[in-house]
N, C-alpha and C. Protein backbone atom coordinates (compact mmCIF):
# COMPACT_ATOMS: atom_id res chain seq x y z
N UNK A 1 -55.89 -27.25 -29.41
CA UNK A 1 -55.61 -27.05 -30.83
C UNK A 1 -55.12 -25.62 -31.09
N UNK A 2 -55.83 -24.46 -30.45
CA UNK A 2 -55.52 -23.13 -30.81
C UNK A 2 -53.98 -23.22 -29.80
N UNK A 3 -53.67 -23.81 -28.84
CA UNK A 3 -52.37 -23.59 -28.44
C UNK A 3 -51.37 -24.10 -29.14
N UNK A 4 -51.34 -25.14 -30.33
CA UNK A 4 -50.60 -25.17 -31.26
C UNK A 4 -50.36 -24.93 -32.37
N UNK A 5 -51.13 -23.94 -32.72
CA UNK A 5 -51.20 -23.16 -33.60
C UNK A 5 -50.80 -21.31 -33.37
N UNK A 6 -51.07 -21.37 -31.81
CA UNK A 6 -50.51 -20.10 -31.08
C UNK A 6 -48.57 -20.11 -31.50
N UNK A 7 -48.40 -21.38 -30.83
CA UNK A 7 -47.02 -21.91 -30.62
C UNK A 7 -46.06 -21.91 -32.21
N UNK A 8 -47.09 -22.34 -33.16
CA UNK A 8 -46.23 -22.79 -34.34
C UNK A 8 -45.94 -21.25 -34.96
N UNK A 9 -46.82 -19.82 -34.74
CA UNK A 9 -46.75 -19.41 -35.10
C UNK A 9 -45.32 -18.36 -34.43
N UNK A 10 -45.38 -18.01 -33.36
CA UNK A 10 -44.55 -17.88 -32.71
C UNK A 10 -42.97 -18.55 -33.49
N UNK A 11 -42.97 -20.05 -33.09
CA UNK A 11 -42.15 -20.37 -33.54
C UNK A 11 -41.23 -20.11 -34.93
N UNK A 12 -42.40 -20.18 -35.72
CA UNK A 12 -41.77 -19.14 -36.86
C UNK A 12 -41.69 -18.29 -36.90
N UNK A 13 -42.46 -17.29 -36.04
CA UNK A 13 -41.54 -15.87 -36.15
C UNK A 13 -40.15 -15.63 -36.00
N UNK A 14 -39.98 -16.56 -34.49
CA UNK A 14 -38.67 -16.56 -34.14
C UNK A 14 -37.35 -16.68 -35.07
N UNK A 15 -38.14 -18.20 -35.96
CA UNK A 15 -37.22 -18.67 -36.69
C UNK A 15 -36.80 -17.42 -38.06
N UNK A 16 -37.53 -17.10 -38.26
CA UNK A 16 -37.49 -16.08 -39.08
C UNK A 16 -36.70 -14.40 -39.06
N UNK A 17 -36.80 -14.60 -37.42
CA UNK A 17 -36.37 -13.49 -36.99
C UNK A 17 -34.81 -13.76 -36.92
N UNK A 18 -34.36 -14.84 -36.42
CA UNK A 18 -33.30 -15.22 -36.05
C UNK A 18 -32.63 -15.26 -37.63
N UNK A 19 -32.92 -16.21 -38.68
CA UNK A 19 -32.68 -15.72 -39.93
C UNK A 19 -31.95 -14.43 -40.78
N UNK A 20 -32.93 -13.80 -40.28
CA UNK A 20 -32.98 -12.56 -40.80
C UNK A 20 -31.77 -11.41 -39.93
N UNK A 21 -31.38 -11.76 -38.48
CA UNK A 21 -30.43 -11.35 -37.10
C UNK A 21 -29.53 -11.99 -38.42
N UNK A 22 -29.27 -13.39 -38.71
CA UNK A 22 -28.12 -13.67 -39.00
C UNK A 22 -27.35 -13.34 -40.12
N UNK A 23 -28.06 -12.78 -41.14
CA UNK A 23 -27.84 -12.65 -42.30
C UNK A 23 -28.01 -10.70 -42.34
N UNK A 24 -28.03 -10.21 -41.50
CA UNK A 24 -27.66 -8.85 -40.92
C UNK A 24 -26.42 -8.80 -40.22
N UNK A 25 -26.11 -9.86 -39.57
CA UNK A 25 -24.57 -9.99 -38.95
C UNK A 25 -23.55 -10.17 -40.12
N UNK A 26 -24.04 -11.42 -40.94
CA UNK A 26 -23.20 -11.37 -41.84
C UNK A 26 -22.56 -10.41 -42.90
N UNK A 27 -23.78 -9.54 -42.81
CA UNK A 27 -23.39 -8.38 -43.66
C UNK A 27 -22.86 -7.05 -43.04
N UNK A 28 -22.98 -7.37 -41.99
CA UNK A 28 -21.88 -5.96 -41.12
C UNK A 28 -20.55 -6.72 -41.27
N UNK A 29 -20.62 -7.89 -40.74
CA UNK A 29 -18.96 -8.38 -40.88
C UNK A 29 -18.32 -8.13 -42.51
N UNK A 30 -18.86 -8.72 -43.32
CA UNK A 30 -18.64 -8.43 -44.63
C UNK A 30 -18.57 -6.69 -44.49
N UNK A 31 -19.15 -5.98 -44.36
CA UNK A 31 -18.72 -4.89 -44.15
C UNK A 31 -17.53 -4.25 -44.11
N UNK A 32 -17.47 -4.78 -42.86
CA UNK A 32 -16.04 -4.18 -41.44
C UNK A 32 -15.28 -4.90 -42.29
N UNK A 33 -14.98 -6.34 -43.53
CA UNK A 33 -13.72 -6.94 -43.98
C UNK A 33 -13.45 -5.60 -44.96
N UNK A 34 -14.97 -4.94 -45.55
CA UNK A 34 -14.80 -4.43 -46.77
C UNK A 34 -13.82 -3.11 -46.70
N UNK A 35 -14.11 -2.86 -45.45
CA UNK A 35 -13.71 -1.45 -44.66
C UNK A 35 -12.12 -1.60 -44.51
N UNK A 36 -12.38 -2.82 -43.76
CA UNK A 36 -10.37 -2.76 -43.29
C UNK A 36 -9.59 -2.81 -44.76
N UNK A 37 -10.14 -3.94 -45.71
CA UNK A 37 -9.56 -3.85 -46.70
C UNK A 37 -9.18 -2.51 -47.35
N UNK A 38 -10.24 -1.53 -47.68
CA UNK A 38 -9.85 -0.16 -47.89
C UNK A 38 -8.95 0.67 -47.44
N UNK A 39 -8.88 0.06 -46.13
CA UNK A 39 -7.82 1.30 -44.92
C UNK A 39 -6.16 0.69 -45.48
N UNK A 40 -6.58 -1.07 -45.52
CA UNK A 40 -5.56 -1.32 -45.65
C UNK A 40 -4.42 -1.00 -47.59
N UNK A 41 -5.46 -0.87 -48.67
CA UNK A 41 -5.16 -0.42 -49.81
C UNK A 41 -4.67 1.19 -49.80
N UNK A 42 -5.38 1.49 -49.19
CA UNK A 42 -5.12 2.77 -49.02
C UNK A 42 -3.58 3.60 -48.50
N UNK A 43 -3.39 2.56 -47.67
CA UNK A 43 -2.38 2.70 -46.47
C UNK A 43 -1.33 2.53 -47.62
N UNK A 44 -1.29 1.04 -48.31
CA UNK A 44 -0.11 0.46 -48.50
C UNK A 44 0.34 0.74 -49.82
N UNK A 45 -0.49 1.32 -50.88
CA UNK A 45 0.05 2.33 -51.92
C UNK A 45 -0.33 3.80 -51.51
N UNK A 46 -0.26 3.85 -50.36
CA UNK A 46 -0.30 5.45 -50.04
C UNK A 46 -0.93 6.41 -51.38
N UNK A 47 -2.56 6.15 -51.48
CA UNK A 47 -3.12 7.06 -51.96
C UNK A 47 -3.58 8.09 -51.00
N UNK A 48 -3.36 9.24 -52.11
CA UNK A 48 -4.21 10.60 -51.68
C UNK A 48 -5.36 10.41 -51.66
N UNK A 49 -6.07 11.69 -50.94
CA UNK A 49 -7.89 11.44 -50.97
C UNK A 49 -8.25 11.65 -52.19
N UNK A 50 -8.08 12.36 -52.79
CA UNK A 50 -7.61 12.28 -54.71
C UNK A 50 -7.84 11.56 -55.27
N UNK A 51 -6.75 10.31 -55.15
CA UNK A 51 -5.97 9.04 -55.63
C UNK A 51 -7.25 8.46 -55.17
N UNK A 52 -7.60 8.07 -54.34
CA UNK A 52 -8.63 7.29 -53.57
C UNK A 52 -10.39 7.48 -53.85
N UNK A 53 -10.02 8.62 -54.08
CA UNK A 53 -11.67 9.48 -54.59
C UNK A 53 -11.87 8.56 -56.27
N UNK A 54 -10.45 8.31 -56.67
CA UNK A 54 -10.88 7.76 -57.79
C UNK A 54 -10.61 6.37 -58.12
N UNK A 55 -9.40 6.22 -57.57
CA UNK A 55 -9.29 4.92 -57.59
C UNK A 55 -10.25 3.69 -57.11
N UNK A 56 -10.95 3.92 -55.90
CA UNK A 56 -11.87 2.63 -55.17
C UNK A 56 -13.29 2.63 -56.05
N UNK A 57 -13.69 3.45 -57.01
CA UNK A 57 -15.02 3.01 -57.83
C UNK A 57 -14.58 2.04 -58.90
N UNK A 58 -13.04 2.34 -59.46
CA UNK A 58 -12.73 1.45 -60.42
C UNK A 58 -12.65 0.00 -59.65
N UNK A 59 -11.64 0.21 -58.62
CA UNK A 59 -11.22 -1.29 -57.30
C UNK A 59 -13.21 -1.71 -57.47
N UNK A 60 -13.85 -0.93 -56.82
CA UNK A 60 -15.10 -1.98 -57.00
C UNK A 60 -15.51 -1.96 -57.93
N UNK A 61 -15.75 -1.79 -59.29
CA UNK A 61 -16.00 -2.44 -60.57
C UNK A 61 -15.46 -3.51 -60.96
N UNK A 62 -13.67 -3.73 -60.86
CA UNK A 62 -13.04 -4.48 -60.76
C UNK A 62 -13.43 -6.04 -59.81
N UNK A 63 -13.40 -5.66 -58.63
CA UNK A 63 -13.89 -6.74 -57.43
C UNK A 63 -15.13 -7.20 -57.55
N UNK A 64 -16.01 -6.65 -58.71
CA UNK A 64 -17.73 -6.87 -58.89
C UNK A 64 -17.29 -8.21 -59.73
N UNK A 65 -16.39 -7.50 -61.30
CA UNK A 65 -16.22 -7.82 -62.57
C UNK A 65 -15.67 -9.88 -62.18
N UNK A 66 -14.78 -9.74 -61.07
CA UNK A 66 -14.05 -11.03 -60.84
C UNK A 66 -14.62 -11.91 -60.09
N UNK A 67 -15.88 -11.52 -58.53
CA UNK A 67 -16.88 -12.22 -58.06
C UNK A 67 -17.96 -13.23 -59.25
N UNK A 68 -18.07 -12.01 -60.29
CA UNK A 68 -18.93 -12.58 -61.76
C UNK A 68 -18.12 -13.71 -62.25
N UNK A 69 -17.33 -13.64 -62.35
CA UNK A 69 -16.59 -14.94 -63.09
C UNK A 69 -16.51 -15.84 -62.36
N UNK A 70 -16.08 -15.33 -61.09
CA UNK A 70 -16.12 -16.57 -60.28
C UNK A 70 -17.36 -17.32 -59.87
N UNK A 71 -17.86 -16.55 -59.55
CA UNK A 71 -19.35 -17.39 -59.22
C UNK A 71 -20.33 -18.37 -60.33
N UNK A 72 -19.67 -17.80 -61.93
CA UNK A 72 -19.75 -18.38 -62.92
C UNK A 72 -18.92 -19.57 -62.67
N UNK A 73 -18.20 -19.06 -62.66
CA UNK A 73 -17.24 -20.75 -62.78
C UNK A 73 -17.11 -21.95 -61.29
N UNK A 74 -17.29 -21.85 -60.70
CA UNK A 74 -18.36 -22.26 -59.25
C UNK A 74 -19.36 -23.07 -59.42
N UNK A 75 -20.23 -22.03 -60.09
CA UNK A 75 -21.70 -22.25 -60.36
C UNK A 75 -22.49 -22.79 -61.61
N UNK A 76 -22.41 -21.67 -62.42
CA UNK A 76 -23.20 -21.89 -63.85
C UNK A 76 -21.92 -22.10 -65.12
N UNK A 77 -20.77 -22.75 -64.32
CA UNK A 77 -20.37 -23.28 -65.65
C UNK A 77 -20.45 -23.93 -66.64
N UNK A 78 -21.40 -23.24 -67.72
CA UNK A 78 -21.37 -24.82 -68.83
C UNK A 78 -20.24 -25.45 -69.12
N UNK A 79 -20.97 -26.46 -69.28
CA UNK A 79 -19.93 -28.00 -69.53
C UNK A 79 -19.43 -27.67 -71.00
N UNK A 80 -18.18 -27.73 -70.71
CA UNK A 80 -17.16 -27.53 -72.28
C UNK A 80 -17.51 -28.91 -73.31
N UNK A 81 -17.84 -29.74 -74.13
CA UNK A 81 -17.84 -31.08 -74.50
C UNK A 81 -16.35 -31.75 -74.64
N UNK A 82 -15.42 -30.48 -74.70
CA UNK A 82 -13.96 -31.28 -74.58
C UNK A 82 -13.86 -32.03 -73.40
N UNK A 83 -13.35 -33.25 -73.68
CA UNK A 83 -12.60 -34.27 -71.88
C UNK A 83 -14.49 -34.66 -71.40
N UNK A 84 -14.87 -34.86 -72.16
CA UNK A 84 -16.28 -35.43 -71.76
C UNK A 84 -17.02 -34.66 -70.81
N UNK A 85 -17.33 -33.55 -71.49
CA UNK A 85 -18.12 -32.38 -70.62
C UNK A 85 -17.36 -31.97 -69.08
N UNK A 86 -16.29 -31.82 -68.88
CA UNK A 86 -15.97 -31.26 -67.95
C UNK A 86 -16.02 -30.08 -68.28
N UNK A 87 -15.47 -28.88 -67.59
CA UNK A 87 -15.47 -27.50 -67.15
C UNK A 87 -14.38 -26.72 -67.32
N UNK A 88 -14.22 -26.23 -68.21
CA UNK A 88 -12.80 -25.83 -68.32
C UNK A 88 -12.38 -24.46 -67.85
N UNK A 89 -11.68 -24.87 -66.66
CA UNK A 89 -11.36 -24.12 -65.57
C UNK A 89 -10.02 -23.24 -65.99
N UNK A 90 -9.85 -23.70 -67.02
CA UNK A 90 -8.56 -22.62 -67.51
C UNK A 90 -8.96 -21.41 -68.47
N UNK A 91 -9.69 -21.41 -68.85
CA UNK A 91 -10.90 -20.44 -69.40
C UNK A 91 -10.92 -19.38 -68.28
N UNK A 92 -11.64 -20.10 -67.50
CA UNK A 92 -11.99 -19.16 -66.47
C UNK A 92 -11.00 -18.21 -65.39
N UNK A 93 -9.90 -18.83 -65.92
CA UNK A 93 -8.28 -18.19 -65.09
C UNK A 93 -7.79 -17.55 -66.39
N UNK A 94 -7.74 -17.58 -67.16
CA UNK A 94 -7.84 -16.84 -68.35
C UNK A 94 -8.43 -15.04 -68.34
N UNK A 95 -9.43 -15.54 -68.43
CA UNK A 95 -10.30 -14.31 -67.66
C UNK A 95 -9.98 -13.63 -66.89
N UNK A 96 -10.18 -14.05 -65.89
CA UNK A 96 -9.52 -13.25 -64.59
C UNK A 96 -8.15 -12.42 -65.12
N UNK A 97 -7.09 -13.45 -65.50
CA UNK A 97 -6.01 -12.62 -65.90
C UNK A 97 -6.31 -11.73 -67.32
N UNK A 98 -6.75 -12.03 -68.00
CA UNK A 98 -7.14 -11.05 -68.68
C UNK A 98 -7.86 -9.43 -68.00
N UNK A 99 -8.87 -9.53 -67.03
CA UNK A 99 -9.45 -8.49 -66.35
C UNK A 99 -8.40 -8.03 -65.50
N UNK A 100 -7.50 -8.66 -64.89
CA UNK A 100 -6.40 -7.94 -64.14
C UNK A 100 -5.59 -6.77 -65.24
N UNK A 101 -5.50 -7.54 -66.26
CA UNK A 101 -4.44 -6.60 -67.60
C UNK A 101 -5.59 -5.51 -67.86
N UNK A 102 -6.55 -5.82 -67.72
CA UNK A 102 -7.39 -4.66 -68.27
C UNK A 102 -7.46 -3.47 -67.13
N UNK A 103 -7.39 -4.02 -65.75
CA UNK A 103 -8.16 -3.16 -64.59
C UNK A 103 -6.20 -2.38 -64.47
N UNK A 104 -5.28 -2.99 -64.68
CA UNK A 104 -4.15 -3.03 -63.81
C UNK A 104 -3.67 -1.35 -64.91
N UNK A 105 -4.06 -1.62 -66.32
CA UNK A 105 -4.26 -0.24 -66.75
C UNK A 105 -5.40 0.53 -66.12
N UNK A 106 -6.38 0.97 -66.00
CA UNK A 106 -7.51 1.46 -65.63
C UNK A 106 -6.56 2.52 -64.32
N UNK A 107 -6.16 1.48 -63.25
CA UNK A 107 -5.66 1.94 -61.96
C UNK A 107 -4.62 2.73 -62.61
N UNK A 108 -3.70 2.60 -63.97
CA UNK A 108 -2.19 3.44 -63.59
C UNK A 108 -3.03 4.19 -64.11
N UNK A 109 -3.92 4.92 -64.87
CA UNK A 109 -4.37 6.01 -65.66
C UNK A 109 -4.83 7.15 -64.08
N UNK A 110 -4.97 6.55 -62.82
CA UNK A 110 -4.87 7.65 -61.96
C UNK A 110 -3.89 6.87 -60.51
N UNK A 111 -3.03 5.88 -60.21
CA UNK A 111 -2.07 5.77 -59.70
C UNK A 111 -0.91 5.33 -59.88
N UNK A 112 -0.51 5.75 -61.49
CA UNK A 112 0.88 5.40 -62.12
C UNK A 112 1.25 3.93 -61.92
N UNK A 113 1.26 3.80 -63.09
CA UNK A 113 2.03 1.91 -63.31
C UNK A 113 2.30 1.63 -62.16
N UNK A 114 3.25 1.76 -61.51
CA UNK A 114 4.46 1.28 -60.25
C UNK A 114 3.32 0.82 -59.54
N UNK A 115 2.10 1.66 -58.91
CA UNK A 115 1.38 1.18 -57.75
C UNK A 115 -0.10 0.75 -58.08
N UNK A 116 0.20 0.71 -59.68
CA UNK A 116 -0.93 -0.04 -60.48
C UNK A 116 -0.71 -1.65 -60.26
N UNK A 117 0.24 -1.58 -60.57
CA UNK A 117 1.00 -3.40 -60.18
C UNK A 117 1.33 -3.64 -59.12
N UNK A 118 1.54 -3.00 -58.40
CA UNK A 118 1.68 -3.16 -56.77
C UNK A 118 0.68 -3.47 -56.45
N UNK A 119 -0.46 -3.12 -56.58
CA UNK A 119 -1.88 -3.19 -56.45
C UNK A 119 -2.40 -4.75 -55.81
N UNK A 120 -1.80 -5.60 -56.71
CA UNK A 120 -2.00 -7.39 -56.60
C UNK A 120 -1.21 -7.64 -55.80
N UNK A 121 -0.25 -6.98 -55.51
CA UNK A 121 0.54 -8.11 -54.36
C UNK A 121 -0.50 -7.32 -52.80
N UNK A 122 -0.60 -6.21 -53.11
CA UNK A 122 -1.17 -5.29 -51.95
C UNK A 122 -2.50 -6.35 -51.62
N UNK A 123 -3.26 -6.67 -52.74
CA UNK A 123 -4.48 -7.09 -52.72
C UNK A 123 -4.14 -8.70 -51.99
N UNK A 124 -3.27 -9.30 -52.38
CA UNK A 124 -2.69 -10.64 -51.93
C UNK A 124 -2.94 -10.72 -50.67
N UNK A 125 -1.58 -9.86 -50.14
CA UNK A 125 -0.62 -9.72 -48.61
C UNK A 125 -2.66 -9.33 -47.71
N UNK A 126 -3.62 -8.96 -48.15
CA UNK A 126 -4.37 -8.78 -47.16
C UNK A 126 -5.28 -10.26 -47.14
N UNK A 127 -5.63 -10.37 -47.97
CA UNK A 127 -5.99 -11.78 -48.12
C UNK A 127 -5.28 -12.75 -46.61
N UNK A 128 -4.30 -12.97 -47.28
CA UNK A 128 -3.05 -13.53 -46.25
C UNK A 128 -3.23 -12.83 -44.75
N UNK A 129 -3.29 -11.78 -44.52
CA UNK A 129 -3.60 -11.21 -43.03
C UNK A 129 -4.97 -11.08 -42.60
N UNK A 130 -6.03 -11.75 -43.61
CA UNK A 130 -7.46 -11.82 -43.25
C UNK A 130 -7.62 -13.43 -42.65
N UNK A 131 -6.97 -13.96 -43.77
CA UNK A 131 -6.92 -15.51 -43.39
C UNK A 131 -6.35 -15.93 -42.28
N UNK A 132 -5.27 -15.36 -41.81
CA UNK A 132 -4.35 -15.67 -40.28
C UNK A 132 -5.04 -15.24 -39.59
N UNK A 133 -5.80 -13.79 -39.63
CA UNK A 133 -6.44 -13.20 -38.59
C UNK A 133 -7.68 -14.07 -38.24
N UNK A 134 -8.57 -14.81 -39.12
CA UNK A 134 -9.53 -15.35 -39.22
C UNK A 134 -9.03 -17.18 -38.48
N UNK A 135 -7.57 -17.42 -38.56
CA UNK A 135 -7.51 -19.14 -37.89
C UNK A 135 -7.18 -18.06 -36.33
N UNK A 136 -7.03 -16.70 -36.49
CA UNK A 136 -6.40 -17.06 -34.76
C UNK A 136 -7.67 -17.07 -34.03
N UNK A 137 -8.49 -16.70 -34.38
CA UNK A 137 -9.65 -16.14 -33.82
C UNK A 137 -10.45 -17.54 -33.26
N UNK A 138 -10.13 -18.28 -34.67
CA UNK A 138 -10.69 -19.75 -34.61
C UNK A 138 -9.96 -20.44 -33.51
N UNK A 139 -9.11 -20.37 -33.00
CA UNK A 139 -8.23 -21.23 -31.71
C UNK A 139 -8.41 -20.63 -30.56
């Protein structure tokens, strides 16, 4: 009896431990995406350390502000009663573009319009080279 109770306990440590390994991995990787992403914003509207000193607290207020919506609209979307309680997902793209018009000023007030709007395609094109990088890896 005490050897399965030796065992179960064990066992959950493990399990727990392993848990806890995995969800520490996940967050270095999330990391290292968060990292390249930076090198790569950085790079491709060629900010100064300046430019950059100020620009990436707004970029993460911004990237906080649009996870929120999204995870709202994902998640805790209340049901609209229009179309028989569905979700109205155009609301929620609404938003977003609305917070882009808001953030896309924010950014030219310290990297001038031109690479204020550049900004989204910059933000795109890595997306796109995270995702390719992420199927080659997969093959």
């Amino acid at each position: 009896m005490m050897f399965n109770k030796k065992n179960i306990w064990i066992t959950l440590f493990f399990s727990i431990f392993s848990i806890a390994l995995g969800f520490a991995q996940d967050k270095n990787r999330f990391q290292a995406i968060e990292n390249e992403k930076i090198a790569y914003i950085t790079k491709e509207l060629d900010l100064t350390p300046k430019e950059a000193q100020q620009f990436f607290p707004l970029y993460n207020e911004y990237s906080q502000t649009l996870w929120d919506i999204r995870k709202e609209k994902l998640n805790g979307a209340p049901k609209n009663s229009f179309r028989g309680g569905s979700r109205d997902v155009l609301q929620y793209d609404a938003k977003e573009v609305q917070i882009k018009k808001e953030y896309r000023a924010k950014f030219a007030k310290v990297i001038g319009n031109a690479r204020a709007s550049q900004f989204f395609e910059v933000e795109q094109e890595f997306r796109e080279h995270l995702y390719k990088s992420l199927q080659n890896r997969g093959r």
